[in-house]
PDB file of N, CA and C in Angstrom:
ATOM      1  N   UNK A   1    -139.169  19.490 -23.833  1.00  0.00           N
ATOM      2  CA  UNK A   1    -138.858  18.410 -24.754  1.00  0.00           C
ATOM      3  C   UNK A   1    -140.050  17.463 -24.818  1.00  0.00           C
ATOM      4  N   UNK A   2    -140.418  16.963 -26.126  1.00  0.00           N
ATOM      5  CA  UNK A   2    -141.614  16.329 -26.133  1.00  0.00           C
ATOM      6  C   UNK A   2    -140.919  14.783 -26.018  1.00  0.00           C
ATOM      7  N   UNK A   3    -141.825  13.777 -26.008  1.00  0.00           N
ATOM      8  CA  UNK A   3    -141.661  12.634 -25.756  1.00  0.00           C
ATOM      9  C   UNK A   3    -141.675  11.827 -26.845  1.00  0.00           C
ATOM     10  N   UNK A   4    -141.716  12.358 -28.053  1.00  0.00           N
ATOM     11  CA  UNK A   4    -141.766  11.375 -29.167  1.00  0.00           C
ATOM     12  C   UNK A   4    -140.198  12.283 -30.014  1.00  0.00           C
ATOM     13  N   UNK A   5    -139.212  13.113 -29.049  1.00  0.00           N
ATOM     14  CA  UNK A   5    -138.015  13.739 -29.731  1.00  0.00           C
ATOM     15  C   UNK A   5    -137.107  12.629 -28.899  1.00  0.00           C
ATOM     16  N   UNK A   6    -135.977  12.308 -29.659  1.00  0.00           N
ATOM     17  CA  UNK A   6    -135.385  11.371 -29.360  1.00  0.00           C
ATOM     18  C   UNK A   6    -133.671  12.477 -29.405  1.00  0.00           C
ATOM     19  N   UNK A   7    -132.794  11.775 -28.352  1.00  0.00           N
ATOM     20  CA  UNK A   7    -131.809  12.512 -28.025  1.00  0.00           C
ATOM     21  C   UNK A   7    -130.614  11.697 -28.060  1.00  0.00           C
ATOM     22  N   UNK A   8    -129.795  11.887 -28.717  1.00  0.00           N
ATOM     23  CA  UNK A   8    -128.565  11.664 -29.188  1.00  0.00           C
ATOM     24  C   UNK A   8    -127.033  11.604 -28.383  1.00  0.00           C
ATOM     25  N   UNK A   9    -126.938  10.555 -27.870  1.00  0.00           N
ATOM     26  CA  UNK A   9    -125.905  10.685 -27.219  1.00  0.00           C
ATOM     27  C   UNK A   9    -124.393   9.915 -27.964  1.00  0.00           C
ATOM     28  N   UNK A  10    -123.632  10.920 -27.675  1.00  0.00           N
ATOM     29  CA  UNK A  10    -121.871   9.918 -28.101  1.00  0.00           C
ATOM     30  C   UNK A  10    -121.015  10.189 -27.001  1.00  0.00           C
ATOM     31  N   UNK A  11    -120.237   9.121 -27.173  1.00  0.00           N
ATOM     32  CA  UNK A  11    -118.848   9.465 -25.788  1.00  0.00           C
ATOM     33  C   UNK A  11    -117.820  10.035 -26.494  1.00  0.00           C
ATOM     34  N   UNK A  12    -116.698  10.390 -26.087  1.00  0.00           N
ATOM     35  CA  UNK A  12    -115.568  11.484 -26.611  1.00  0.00           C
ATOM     36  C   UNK A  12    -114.790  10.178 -25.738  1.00  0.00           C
ATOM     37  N   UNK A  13    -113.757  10.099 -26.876  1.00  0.00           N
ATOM     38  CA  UNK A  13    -112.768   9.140 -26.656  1.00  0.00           C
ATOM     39  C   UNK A  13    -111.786   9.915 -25.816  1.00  0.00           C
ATOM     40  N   UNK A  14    -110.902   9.081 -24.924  1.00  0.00           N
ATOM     41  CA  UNK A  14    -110.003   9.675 -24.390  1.00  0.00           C
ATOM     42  C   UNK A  14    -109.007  10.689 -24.665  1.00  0.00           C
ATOM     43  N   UNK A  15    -108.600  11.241 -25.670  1.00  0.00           N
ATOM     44  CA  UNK A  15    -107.797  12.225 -26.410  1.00  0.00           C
ATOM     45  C   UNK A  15    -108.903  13.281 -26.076  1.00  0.00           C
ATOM     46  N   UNK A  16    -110.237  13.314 -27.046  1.00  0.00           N
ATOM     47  CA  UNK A  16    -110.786  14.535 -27.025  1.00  0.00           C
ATOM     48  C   UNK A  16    -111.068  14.885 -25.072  1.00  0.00           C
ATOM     49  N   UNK A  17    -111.420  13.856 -24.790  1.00  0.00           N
ATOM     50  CA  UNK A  17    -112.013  14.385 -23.413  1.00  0.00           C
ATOM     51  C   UNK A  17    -110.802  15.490 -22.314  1.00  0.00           C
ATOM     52  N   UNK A  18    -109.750  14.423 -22.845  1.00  0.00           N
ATOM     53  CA  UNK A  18    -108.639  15.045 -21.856  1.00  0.00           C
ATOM     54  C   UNK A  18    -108.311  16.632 -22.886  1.00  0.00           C
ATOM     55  N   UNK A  19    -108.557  16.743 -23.798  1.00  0.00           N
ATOM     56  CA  UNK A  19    -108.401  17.729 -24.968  1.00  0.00           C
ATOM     57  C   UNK A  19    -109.435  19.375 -24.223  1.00  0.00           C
ATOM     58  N   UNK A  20    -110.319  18.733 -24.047  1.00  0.00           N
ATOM     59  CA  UNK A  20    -111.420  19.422 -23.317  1.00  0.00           C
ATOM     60  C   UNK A  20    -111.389  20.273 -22.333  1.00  0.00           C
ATOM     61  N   UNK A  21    -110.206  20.180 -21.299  1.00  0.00           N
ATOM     62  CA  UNK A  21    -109.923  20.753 -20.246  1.00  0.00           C
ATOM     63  C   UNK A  21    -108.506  20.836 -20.242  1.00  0.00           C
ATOM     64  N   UNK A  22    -108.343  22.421 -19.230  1.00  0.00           N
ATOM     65  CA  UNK A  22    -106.894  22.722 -19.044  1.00  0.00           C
ATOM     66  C   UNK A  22    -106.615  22.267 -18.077  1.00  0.00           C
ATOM     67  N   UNK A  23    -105.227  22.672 -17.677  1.00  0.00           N
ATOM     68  CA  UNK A  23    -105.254  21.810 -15.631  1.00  0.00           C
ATOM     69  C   UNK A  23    -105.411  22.843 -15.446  1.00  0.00           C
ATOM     70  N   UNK A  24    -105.513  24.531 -15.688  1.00  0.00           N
ATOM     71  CA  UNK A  24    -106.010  25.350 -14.393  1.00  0.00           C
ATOM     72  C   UNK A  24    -107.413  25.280 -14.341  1.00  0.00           C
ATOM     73  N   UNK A  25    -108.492  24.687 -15.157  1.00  0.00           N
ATOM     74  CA  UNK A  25    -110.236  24.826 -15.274  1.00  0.00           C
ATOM     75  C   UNK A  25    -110.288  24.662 -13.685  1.00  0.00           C
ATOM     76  N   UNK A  26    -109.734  24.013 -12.899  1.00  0.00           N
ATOM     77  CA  UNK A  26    -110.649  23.422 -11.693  1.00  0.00           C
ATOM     78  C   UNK A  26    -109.815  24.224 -10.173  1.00  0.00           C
ATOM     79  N   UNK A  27    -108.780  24.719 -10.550  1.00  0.00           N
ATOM     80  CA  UNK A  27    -108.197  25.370  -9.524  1.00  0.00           C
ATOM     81  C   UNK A  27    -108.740  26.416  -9.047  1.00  0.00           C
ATOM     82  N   UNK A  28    -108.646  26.491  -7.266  1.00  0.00           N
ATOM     83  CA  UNK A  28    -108.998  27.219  -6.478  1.00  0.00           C
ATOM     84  C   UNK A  28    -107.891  27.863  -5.887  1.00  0.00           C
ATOM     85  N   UNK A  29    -108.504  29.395  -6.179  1.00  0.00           N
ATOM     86  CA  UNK A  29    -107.360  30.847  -5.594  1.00  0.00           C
ATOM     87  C   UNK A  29    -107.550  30.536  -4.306  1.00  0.00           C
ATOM     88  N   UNK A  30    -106.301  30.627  -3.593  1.00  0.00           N
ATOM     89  CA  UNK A  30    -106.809  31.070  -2.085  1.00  0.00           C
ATOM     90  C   UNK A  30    -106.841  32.667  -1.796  1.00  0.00           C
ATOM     91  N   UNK A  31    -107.604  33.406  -1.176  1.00  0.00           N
ATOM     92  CA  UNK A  31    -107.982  34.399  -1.064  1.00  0.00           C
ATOM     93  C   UNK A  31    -106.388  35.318  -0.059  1.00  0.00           C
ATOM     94  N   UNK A  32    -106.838  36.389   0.443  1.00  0.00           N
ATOM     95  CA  UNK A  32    -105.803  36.731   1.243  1.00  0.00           C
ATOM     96  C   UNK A  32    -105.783  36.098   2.970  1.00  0.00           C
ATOM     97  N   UNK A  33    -107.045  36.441   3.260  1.00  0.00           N
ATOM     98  CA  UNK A  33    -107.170  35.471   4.481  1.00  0.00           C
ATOM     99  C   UNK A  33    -106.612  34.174   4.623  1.00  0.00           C
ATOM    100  N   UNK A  34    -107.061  33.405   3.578  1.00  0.00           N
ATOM    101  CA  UNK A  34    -106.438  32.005   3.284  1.00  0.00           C
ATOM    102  C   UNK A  34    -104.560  31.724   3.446  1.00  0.00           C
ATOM    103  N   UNK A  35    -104.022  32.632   2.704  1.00  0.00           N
ATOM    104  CA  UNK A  35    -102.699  32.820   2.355  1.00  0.00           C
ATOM    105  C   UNK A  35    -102.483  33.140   3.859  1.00  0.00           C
ATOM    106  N   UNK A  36    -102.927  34.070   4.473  1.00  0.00           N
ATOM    107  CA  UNK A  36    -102.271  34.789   5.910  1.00  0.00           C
ATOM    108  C   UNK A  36    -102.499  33.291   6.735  1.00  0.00           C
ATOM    109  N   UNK A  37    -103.109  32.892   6.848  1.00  0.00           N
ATOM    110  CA  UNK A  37    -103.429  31.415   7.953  1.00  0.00           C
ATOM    111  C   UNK A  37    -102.746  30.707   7.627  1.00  0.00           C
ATOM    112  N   UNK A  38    -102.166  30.403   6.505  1.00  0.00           N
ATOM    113  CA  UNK A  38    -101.275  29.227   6.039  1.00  0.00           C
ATOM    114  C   UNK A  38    -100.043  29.508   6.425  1.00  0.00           C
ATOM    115  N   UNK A  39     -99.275  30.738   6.300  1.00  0.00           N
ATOM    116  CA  UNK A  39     -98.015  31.638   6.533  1.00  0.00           C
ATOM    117  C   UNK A  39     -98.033  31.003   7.920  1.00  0.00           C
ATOM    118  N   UNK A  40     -99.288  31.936   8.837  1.00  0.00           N
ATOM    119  CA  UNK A  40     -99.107  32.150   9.929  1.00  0.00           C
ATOM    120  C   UNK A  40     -98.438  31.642  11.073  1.00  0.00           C
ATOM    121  N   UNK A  41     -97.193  31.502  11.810  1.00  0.00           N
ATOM    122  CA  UNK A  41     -96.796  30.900  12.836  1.00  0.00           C
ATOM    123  C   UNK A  41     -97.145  30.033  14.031  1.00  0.00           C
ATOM    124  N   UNK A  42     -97.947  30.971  14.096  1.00  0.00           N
ATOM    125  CA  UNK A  42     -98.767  30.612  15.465  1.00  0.00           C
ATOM    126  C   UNK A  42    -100.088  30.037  15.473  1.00  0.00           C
ATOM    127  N   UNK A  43    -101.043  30.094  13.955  1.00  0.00           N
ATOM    128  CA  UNK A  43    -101.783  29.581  13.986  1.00  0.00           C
ATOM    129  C   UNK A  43    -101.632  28.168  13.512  1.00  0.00           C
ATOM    130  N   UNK A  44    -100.628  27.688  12.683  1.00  0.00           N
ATOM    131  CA  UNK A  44    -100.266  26.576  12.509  1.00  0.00           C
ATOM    132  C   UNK A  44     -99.899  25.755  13.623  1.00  0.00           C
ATOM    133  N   UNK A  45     -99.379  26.287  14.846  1.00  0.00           N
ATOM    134  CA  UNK A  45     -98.997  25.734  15.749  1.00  0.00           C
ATOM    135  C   UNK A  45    -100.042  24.919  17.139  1.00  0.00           C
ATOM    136  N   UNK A  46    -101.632  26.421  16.661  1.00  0.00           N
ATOM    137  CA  UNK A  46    -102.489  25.877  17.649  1.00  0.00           C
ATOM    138  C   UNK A  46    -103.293  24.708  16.759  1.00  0.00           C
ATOM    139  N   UNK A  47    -103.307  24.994  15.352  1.00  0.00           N
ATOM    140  CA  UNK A  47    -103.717  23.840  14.423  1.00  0.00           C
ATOM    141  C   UNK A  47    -103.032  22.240  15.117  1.00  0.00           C
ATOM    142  N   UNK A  48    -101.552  22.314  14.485  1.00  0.00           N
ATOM    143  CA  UNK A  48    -100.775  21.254  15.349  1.00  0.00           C
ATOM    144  C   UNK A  48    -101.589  20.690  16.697  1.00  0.00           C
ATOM    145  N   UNK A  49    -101.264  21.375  17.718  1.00  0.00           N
ATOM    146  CA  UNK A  49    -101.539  21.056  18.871  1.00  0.00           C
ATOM    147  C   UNK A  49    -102.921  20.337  18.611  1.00  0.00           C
ATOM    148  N   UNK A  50    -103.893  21.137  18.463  1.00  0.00           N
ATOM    149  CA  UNK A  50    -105.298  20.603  17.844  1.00  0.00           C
ATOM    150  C   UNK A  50    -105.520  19.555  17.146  1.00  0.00           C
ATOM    151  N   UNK A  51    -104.737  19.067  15.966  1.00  0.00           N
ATOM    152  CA  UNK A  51    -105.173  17.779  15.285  1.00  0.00           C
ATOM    153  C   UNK A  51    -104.383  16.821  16.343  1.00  0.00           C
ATOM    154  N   UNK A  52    -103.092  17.086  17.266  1.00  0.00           N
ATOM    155  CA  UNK A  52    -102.779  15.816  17.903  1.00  0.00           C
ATOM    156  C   UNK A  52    -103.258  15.128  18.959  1.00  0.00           C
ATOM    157  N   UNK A  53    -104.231  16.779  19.407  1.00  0.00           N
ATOM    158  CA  UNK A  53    -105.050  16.292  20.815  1.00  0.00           C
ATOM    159  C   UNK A  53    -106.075  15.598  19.993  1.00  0.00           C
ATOM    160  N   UNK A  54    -106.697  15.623  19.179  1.00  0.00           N
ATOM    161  CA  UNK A  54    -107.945  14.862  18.221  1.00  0.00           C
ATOM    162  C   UNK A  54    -107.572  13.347  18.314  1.00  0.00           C
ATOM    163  N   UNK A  55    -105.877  12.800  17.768  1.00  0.00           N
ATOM    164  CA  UNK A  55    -105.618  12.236  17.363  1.00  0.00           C
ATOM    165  C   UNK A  55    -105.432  10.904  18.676  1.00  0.00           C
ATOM    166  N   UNK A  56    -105.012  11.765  19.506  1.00  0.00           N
ATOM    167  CA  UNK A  56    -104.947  11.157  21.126  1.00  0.00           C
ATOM    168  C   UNK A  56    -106.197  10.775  21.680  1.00  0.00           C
ATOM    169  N   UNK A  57    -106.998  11.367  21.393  1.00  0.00           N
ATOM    170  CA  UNK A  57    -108.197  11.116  22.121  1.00  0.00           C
ATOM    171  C   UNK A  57    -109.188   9.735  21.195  1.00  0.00           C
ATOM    172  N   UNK A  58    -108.862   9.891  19.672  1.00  0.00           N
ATOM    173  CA  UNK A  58    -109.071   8.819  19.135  1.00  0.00           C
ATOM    174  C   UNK A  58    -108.546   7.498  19.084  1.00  0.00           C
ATOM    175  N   UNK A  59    -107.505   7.581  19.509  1.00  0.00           N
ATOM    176  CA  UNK A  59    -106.618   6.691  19.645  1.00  0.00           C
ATOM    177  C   UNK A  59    -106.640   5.911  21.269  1.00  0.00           C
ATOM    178  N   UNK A  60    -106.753   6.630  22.337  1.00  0.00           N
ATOM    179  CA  UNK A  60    -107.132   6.331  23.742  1.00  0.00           C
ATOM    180  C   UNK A  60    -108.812   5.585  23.357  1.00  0.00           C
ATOM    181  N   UNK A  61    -109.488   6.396  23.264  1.00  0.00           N
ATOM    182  CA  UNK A  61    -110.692   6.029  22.942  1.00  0.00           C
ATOM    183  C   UNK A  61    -111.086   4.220  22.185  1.00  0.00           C
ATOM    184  N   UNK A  62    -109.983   4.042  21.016  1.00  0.00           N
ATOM    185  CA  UNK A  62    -110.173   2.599  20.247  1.00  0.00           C
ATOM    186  C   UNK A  62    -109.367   1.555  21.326  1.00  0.00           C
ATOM    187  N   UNK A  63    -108.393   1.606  22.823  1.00  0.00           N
ATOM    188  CA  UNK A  63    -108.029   1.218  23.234  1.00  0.00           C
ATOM    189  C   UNK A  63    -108.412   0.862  24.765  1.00  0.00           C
ATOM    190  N   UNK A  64    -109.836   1.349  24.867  1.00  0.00           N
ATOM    191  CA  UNK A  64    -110.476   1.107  25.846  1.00  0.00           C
ATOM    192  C   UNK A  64    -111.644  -0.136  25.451  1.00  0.00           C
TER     193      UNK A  64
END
Protein backbone atom coordinates (compact mmCIF):
# COMPACT_ATOMS: atom_id res chain seq x y z
CA UNK A 1 0.00 0.00 0.00
CA UNK A 2 1.44 3.28 -0.99
CA UNK A 3 1.28 6.25 1.25
CA UNK A 4 -0.49 8.76 -0.69
CA UNK A 5 -3.73 5.70 -0.94
CA UNK A 6 -6.04 6.61 1.60
CA UNK A 7 -8.31 3.85 3.37
CA UNK A 8 -11.76 3.91 4.19
CA UNK A 9 -13.14 2.99 7.21
CA UNK A 10 -17.12 2.59 8.50
CA UNK A 11 -18.57 0.95 11.64
CA UNK A 12 -21.59 -1.55 11.20
CA UNK A 13 -24.25 -0.54 13.49
CA UNK A 14 -25.41 -2.90 15.97
CA UNK A 15 -28.05 -4.97 13.93
CA UNK A 16 -25.57 -5.61 11.09
CA UNK A 17 -22.70 -6.56 13.43
CA UNK A 18 -24.73 -8.94 15.54
CA UNK A 19 -26.23 -9.98 11.86
CA UNK A 20 -22.63 -11.03 11.04
CA UNK A 21 -22.21 -13.95 13.22
CA UNK A 22 -23.99 -17.16 14.24
CA UNK A 23 -23.76 -18.39 17.93
CA UNK A 24 -22.11 -21.61 16.69
CA UNK A 25 -19.00 -19.33 14.69
CA UNK A 26 -16.97 -19.50 17.98
CA UNK A 27 -17.77 -22.89 19.52
CA UNK A 28 -15.34 -25.43 20.52
CA UNK A 29 -15.92 -29.41 19.88
CA UNK A 30 -14.58 -31.25 22.62
CA UNK A 31 -12.71 -34.06 21.17
CA UNK A 32 -13.16 -37.74 22.50
CA UNK A 33 -10.48 -37.55 25.10
CA UNK A 34 -12.08 -34.40 26.32
CA UNK A 35 -15.66 -36.00 26.61
CA UNK A 36 -14.02 -39.29 28.41
CA UNK A 37 -12.34 -36.90 31.31
CA UNK A 38 -15.39 -35.02 31.85
CA UNK A 39 -17.67 -38.39 32.19
CA UNK A 40 -14.96 -39.85 34.06
CA UNK A 41 -15.59 -40.81 37.81
CA UNK A 42 -12.60 -40.98 39.19
CA UNK A 43 -10.88 -38.44 37.47
CA UNK A 44 -13.24 -35.83 38.54
CA UNK A 45 -12.77 -36.92 41.92
CA UNK A 46 -8.81 -36.61 41.94
CA UNK A 47 -9.61 -33.13 40.12
CA UNK A 48 -11.92 -32.37 43.32
CA UNK A 49 -9.50 -33.40 45.79
CA UNK A 50 -6.86 -31.28 43.82
CA UNK A 51 -8.56 -27.89 43.44
CA UNK A 52 -9.48 -28.16 47.38
CA UNK A 53 -6.01 -28.98 48.46
CA UNK A 54 -5.00 -25.69 46.15
CA UNK A 55 -7.70 -23.94 47.79
CA UNK A 56 -6.48 -24.83 51.47
CA UNK A 57 -3.20 -24.08 51.00
CA UNK A 58 -4.21 -20.60 49.63
CA UNK A 59 -6.27 -19.89 52.09
CA UNK A 60 -3.79 -21.11 55.18
CA UNK A 61 -1.18 -19.28 53.37
CA UNK A 62 -3.35 -15.46 53.36
CA UNK A 63 -3.81 -16.29 57.17
CA UNK A 64 -0.41 -16.43 58.27
Amino acid sequence: MNQDESVELYLLDQKELSASYKPGDFVALPNTYTKFFRTFFPWQLVRFIWINIRMMVMIIKSHR
